[in-house]
Each structure stands twice: as structure tokens, then as C-alpha cells.
C-alpha atoms as a PDB file:
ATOM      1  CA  UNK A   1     129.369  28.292 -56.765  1.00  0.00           C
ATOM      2  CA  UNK A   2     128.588  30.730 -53.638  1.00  0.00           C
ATOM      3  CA  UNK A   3     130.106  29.994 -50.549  1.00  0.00           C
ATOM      4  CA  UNK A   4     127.037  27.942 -48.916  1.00  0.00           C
ATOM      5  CA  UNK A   5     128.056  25.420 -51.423  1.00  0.00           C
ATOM      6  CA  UNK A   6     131.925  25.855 -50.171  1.00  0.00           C
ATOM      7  CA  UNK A   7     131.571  25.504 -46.275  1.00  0.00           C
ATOM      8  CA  UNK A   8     128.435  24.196 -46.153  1.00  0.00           C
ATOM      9  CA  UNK A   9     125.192  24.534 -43.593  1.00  0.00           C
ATOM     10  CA  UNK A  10     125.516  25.281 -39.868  1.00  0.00           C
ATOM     11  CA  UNK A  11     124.777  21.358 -38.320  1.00  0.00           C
ATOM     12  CA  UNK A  12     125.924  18.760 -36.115  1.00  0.00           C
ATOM     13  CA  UNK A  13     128.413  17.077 -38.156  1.00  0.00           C
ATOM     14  CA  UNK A  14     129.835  14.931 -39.279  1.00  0.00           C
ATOM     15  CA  UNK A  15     127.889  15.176 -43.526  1.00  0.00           C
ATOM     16  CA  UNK A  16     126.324  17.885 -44.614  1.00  0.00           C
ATOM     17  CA  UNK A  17     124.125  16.065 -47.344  1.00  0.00           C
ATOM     18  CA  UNK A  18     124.061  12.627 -44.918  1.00  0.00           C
ATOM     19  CA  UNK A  19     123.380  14.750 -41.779  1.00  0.00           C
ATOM     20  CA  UNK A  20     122.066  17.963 -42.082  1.00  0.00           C
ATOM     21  CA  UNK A  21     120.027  16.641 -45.466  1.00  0.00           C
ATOM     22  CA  UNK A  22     118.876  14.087 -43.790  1.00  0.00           C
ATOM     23  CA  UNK A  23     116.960  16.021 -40.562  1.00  0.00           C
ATOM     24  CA  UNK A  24     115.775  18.837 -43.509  1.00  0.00           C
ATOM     25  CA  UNK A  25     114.200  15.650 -45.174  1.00  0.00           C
ATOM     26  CA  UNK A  26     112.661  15.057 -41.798  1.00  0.00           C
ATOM     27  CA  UNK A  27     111.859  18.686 -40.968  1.00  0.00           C
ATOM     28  CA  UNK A  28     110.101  18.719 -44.688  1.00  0.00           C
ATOM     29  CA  UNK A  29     108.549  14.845 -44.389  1.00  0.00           C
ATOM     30  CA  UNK A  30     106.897  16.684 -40.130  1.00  0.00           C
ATOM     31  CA  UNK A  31     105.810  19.929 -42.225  1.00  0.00           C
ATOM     32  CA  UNK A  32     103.967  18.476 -45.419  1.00  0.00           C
ATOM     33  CA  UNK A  33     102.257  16.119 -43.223  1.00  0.00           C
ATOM     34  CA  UNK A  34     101.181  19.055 -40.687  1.00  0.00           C
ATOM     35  CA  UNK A  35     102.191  17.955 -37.519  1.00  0.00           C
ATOM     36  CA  UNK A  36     104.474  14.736 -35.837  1.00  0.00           C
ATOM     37  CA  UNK A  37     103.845  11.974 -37.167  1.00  0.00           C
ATOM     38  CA  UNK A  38     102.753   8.753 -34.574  1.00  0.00           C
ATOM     39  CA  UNK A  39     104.309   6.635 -36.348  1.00  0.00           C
ATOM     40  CA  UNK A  40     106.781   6.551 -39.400  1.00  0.00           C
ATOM     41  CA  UNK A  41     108.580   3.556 -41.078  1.00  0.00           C
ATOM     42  CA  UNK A  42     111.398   4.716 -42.966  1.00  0.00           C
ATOM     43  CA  UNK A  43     113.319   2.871 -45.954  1.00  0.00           C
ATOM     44  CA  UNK A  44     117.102   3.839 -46.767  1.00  0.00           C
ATOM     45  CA  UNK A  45     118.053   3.697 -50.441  1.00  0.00           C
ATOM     46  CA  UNK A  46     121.654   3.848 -51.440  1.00  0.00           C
ATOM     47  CA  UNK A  47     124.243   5.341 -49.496  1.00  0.00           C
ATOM     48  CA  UNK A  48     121.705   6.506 -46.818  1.00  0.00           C
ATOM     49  CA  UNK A  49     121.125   3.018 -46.575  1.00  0.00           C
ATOM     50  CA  UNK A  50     124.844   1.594 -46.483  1.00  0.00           C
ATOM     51  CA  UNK A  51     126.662   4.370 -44.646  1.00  0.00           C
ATOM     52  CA  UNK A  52     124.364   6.200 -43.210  1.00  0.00           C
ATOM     53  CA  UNK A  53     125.010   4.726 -39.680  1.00  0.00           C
ATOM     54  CA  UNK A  54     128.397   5.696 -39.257  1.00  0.00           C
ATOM     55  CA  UNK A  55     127.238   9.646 -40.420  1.00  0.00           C
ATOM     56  CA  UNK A  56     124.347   9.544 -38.028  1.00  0.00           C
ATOM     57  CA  UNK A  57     121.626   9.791 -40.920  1.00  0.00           C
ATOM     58  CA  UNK A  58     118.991   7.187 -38.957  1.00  0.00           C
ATOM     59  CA  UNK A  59     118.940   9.452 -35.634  1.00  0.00           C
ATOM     60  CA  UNK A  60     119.161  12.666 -37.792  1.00  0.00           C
ATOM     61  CA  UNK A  61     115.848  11.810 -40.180  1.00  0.00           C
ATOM     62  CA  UNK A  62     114.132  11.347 -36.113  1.00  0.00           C
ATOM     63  CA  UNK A  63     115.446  14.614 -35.200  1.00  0.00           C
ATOM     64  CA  UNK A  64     113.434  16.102 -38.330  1.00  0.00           C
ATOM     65  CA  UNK A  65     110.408  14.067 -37.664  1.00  0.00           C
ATOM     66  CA  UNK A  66     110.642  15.563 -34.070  1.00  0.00           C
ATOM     67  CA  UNK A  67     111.515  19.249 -35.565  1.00  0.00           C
ATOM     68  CA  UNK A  68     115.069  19.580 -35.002  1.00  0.00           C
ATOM     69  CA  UNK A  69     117.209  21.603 -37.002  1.00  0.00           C
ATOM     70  CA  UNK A  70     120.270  20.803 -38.150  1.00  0.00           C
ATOM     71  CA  UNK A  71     122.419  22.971 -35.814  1.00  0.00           C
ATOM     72  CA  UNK A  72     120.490  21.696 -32.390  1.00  0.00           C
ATOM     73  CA  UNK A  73     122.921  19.726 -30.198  1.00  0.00           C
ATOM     74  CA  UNK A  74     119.813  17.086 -29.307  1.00  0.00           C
ATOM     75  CA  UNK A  75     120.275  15.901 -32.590  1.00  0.00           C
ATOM     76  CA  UNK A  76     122.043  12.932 -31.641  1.00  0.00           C
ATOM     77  CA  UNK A  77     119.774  12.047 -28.871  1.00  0.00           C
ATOM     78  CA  UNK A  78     116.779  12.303 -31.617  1.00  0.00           C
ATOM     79  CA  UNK A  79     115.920   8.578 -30.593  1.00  0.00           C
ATOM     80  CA  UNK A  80     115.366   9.138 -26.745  1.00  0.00           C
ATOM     81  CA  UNK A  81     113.570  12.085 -27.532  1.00  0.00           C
ATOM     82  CA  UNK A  82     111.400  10.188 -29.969  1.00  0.00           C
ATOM     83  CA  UNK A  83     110.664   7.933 -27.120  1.00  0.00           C
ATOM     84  CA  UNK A  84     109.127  10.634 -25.256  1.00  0.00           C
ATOM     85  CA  UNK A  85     107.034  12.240 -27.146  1.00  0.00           C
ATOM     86  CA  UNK A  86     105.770   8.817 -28.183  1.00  0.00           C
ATOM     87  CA  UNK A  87     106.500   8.430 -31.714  1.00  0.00           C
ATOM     88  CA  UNK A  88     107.561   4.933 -32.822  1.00  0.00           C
ATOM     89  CA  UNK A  89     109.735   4.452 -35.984  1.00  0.00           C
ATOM     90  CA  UNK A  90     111.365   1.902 -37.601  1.00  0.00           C
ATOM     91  CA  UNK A  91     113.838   1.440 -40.136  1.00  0.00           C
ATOM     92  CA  UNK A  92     114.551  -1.173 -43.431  1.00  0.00           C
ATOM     93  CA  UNK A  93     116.700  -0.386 -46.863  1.00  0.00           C
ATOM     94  CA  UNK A  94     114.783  -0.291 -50.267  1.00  0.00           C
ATOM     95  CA  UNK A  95     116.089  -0.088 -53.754  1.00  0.00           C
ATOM     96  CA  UNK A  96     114.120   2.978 -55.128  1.00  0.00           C
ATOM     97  CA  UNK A  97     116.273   2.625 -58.253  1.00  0.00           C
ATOM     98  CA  UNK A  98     116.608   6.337 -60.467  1.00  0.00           C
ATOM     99  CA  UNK A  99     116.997   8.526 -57.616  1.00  0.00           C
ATOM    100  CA  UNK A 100     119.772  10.268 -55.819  1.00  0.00           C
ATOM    101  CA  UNK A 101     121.719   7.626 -53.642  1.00  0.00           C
ATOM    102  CA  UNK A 102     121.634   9.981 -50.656  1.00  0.00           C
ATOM    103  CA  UNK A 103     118.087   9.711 -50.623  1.00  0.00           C
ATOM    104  CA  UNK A 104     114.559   7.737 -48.206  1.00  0.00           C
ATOM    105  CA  UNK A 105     111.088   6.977 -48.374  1.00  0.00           C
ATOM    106  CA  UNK A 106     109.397   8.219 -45.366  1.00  0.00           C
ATOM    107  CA  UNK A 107     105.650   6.382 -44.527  1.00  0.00           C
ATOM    108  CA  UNK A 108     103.822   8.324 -42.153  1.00  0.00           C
ATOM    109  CA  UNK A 109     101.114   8.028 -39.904  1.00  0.00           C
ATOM    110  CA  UNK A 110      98.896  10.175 -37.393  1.00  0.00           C
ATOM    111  CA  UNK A 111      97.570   9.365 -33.973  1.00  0.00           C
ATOM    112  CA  UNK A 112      94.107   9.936 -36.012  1.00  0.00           C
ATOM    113  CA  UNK A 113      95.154   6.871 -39.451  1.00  0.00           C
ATOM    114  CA  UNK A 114      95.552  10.215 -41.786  1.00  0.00           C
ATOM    115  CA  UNK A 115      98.445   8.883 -43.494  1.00  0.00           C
ATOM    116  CA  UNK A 116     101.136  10.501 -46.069  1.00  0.00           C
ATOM    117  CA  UNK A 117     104.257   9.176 -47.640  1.00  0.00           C
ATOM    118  CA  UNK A 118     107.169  11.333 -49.379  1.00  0.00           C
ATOM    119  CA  UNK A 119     110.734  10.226 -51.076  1.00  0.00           C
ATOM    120  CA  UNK A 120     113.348  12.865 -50.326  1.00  0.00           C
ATOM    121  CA  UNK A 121     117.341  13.198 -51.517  1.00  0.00           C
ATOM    122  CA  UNK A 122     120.134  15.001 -50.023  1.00  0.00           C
ATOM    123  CA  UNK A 123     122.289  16.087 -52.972  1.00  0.00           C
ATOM    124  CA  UNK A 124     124.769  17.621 -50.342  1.00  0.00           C
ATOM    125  CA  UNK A 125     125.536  21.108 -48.793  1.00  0.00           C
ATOM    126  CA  UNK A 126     122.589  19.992 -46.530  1.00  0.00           C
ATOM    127  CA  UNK A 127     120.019  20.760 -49.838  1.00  0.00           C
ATOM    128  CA  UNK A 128     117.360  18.346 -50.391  1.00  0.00           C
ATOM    129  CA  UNK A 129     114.572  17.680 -53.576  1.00  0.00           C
ATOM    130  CA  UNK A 130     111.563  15.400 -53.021  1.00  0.00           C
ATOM    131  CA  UNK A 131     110.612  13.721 -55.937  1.00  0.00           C
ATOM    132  CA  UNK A 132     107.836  11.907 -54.757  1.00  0.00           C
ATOM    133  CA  UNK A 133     104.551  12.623 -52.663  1.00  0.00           C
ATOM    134  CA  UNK A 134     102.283  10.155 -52.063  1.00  0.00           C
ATOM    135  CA  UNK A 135     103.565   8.098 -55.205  1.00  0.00           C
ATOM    136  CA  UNK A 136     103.447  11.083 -57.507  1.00  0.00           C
ATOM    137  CA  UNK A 137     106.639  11.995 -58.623  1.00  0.00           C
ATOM    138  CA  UNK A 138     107.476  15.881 -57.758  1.00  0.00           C
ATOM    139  CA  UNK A 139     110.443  18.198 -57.701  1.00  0.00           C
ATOM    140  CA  UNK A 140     110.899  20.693 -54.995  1.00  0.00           C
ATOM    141  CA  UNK A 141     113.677  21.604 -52.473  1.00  0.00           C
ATOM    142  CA  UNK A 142     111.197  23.732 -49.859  1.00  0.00           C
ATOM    143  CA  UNK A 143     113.338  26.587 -50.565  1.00  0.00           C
ATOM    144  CA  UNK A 144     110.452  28.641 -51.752  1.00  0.00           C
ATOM    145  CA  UNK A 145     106.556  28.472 -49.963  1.00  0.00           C
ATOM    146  CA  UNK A 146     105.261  25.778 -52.204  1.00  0.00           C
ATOM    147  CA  UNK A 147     101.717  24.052 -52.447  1.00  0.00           C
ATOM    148  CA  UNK A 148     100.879  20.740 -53.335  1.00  0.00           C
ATOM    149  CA  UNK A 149      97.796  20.407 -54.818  1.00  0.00           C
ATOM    150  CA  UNK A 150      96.171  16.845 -55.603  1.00  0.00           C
ATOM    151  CA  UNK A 151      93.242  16.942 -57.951  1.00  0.00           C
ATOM    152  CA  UNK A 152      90.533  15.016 -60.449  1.00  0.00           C
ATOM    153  CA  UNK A 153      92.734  14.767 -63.897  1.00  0.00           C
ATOM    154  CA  UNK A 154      90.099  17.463 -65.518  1.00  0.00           C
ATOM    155  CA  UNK A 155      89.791  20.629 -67.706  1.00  0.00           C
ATOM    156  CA  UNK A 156      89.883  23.657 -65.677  1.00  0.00           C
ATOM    157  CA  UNK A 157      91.882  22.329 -62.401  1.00  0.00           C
ATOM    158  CA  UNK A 158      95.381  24.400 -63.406  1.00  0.00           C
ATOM    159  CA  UNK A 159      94.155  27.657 -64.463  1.00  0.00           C
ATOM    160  CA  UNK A 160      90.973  27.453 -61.230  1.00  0.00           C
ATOM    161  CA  UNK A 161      94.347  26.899 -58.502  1.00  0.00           C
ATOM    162  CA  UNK A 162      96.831  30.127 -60.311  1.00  0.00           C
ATOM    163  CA  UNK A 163      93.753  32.029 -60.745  1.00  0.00           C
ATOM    164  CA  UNK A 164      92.816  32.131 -56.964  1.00  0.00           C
ATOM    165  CA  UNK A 165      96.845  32.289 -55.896  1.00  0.00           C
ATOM    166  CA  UNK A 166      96.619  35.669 -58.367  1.00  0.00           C
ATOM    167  CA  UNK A 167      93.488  36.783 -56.423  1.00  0.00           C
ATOM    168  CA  UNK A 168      95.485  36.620 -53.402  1.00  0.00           C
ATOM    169  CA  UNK A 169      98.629  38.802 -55.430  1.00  0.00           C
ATOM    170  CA  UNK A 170     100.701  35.510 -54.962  1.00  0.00           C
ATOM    171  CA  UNK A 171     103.500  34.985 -57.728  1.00  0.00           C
ATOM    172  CA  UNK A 172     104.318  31.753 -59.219  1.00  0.00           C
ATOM    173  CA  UNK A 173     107.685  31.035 -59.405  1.00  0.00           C
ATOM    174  CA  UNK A 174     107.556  27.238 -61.040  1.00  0.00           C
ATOM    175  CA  UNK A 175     104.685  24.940 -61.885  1.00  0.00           C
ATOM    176  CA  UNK A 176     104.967  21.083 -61.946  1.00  0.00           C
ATOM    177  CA  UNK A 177     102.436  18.696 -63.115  1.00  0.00           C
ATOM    178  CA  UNK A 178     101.879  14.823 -62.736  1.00  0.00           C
ATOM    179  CA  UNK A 179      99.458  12.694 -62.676  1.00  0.00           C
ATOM    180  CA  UNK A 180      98.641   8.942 -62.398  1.00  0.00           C
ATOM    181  CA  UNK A 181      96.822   8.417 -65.465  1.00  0.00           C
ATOM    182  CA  UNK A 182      94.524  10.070 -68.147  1.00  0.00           C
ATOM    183  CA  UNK A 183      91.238  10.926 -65.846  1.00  0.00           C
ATOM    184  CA  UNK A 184      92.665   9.804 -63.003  1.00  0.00           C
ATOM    185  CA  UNK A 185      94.222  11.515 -59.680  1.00  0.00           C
ATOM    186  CA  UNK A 186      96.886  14.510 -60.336  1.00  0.00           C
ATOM    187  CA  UNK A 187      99.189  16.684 -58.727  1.00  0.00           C
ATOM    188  CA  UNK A 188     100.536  20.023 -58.965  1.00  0.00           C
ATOM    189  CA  UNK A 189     103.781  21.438 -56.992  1.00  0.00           C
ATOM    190  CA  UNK A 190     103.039  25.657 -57.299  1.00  0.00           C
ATOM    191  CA  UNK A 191     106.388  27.362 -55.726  1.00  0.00           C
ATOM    192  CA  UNK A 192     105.812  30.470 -55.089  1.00  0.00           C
ATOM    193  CA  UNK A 193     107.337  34.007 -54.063  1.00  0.00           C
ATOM    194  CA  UNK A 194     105.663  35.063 -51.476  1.00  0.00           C
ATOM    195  CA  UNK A 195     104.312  32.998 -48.313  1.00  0.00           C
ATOM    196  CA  UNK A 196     100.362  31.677 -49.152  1.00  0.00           C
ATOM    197  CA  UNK A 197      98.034  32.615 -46.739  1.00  0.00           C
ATOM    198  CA  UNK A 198      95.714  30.176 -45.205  1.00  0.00           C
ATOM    199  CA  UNK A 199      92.599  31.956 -46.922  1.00  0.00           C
ATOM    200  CA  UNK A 200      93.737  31.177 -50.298  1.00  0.00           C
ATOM    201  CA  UNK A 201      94.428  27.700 -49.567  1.00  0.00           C
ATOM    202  CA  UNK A 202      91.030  27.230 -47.936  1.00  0.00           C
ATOM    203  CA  UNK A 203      89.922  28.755 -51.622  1.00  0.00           C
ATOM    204  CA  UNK A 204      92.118  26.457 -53.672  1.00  0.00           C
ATOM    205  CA  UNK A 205      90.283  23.712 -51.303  1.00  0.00           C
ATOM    206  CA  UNK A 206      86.705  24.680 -51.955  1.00  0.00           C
ATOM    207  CA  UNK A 207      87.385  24.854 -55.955  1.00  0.00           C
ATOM    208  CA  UNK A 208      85.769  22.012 -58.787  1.00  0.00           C
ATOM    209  CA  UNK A 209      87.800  19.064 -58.771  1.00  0.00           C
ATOM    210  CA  UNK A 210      90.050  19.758 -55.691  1.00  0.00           C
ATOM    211  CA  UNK A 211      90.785  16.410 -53.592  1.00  0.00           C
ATOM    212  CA  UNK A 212      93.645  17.797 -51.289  1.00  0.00           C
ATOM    213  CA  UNK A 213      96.190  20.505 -50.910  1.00  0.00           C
ATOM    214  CA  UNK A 214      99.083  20.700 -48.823  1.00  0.00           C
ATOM    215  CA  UNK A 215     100.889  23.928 -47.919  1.00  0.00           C
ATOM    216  CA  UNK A 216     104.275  24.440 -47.066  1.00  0.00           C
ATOM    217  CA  UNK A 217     105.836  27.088 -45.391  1.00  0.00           C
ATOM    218  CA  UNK A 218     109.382  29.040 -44.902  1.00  0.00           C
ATOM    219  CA  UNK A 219     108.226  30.351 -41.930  1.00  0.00           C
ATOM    220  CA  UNK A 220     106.362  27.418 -40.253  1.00  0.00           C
ATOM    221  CA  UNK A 221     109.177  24.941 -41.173  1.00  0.00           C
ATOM    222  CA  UNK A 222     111.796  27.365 -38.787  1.00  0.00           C
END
């Protein structure tokens, strides 16, 4: 236990995990998607889902969506400031069954249709994990730069992507596979140490069997 874990993030109160988890979960859903979403419909599993209006969890996923952090005092006001910037959201509960009860499933959607969907928990001390992207399950807490690479189920794919991200001198710090079916669509979530530049993920795209990649980054998501 370090002391993060015993006092917690710097937020607007009052949960750290129902709170300040819930805008990261935002902040993460804004930043794998690449920009603010037009529209997002957002279903509440759990606790999220039964208390989560009394800790403020609906306006504080909108302040992530928006880019809030956790600490900003418009946090509470995410929903007027939605309302500006035109982005309409709604909300419903879901069972998602073997997940986290702190946790959402965020459906996305751009001014342009691109579309993207991601489940996300709050475990608490204002940490998060999504475990799924797109209906791939996954397991990542955007502590660390991280790629998510969607690909043709096919020889070659894994070693192609960590070959070109050691080209670029990049260390991989964990490596998670998943995949639909046998010969069907897979993904790969590649944490890594150091921040990937946007030359090696035009590489990764250009590579055999590539169908999408998604980059996330420390310093973008400040």
C-alpha cells in the first residue's frame, strides 16, 4: 500500500473510485476515440448504476467525455457544458454481469458516424481498467502509453507490430491478446515504456493484416 492508495487522488469529491474513476473513464473513453465524441449513450452497471447519482458519477463520466480532470471545479456543471459544445448523451443501466460493480459501457459516436465503444471500472483510489474495446475483452488502466491494435487473426500479425515498436527503441512492458474467433478479427493491448511516436503507429498501420490501431497517450490524455 503507498499512500495514493491511503488519501486518494486530488478530485471533486465526494468518491474517489465513483467520482474521480468515473471522469478518468471518460477522459480514457474522449482519448481512445481521438477526439469528443457527438454523441455518447452510456449504460451504468452495478453500483455506478444504483448509487451513482447521489456521488455525482453521471455528470462526472460528461466531464471526461468533455476532458475534465478530476480536480477541475466545472466538474459538476459537466452537463451545461456538454450542452455547449453540443454533445448529446444519454443514460440507461445494463447488467454487464463479471465485471467490477463500479464499472459502464460507453457507445460513442463522431460528428463524421466513426463510431467506438469501451467498458471501463473504477476499482477505487480514482484507478480504472477497461476490459473491453469494441467487444473485445482487454485489460489496461492507461497508466502506461498503450496501443490497441485490431487485426486479421493471422500468422505473422504479433511479431510484424513488436518488431516495428523495437525499430522505433520502444519497450514493451505487457502484451495482451484476444480475439473473436479462429481467423477472425483480433486485438492486441501493447503497454509500453516509453511514449509511441506517431511514425511508428503510422508503420504498425501500413503492416500485412493491420485493420486499426489506436494510440493512447500519457501526455495527450493531461
Amino acid at each position: 500500500m503507498n499512500l495514493f492508495d491511503i488519501l486518494g487522488p486530488i478530485m471533486v469529491g465526494p468518491s474517489s473510485s465513483h467520482t474521480a474513476g468515473a471522469v478518468r473513464i471518460g477522459g480514457m473513453a474522449r482519448a481512445l476515440l481521438g477526439c469528443q465524441p457527438d454523441r455518447a449513450e452510456l449504460l451504468l452497471h452495478g453500483s455506478f448504476a444504483s448509487t451513482g447519482a447521489g456521488h455525482g458519477t453521471y455528470q462526472a463520466l460528461i466531464a471526461g467525455l468533455l476532458g475534465l480532470a478530476p480536480d477541475d471545479p466545472d466538474v459538476p456543471h459537466s452537463y451545461e457544458l456538454a450542452e455547449r459544445a453540443g454533445m448529446r448523451f444519454s443514460f440507461a443501466n445494463v447488467n454487464l454481469r463479471d465485471v467490477h460493480p463500479n464499472s459502464v459501457l460507453i457507445r460513442m459516436e463522431t460528428a463524421d458516424g466513426r463510431k467506438m465503444e469501451i467498458g471501463a471500472s473504477s476499482p477505487g483510489g480514482g484507478r480504472i481498467e477497461v476490459f473491453q474495446v469494441d467487444g473485445l475483452r482487454t485489460a489496461f488502466s492507461g497508466e502506461l502509453p498503450t496501443l490497441l491494435v485490431r487485426n486479421n487473426d493471422q500468422p505473422g500479425c504479433v511479431s510484424r507490430v513488436t518488431g516495428a515498436l523495437a525499430n522505433g527503441q520502444i519497450n514493451v512492458a505487457s502484451l495482451q491478446l484476444s480475439r473473436g474467433g479462429r481467423g477472425g478479427s483480433a486485438v492486441m493491448v501493447i503497454e509500453c515504456d516509453e511514449e509511441i511516436p506517431w511514425s511508428t503507429v503510422e508503420e504498425i498501420r501500413a503492416l500485412p493484416g493491420i485493420l486499426q490501431v489506436t494510440r493512447y497517450s500519457l501526455e495527450e490524455a493531461k
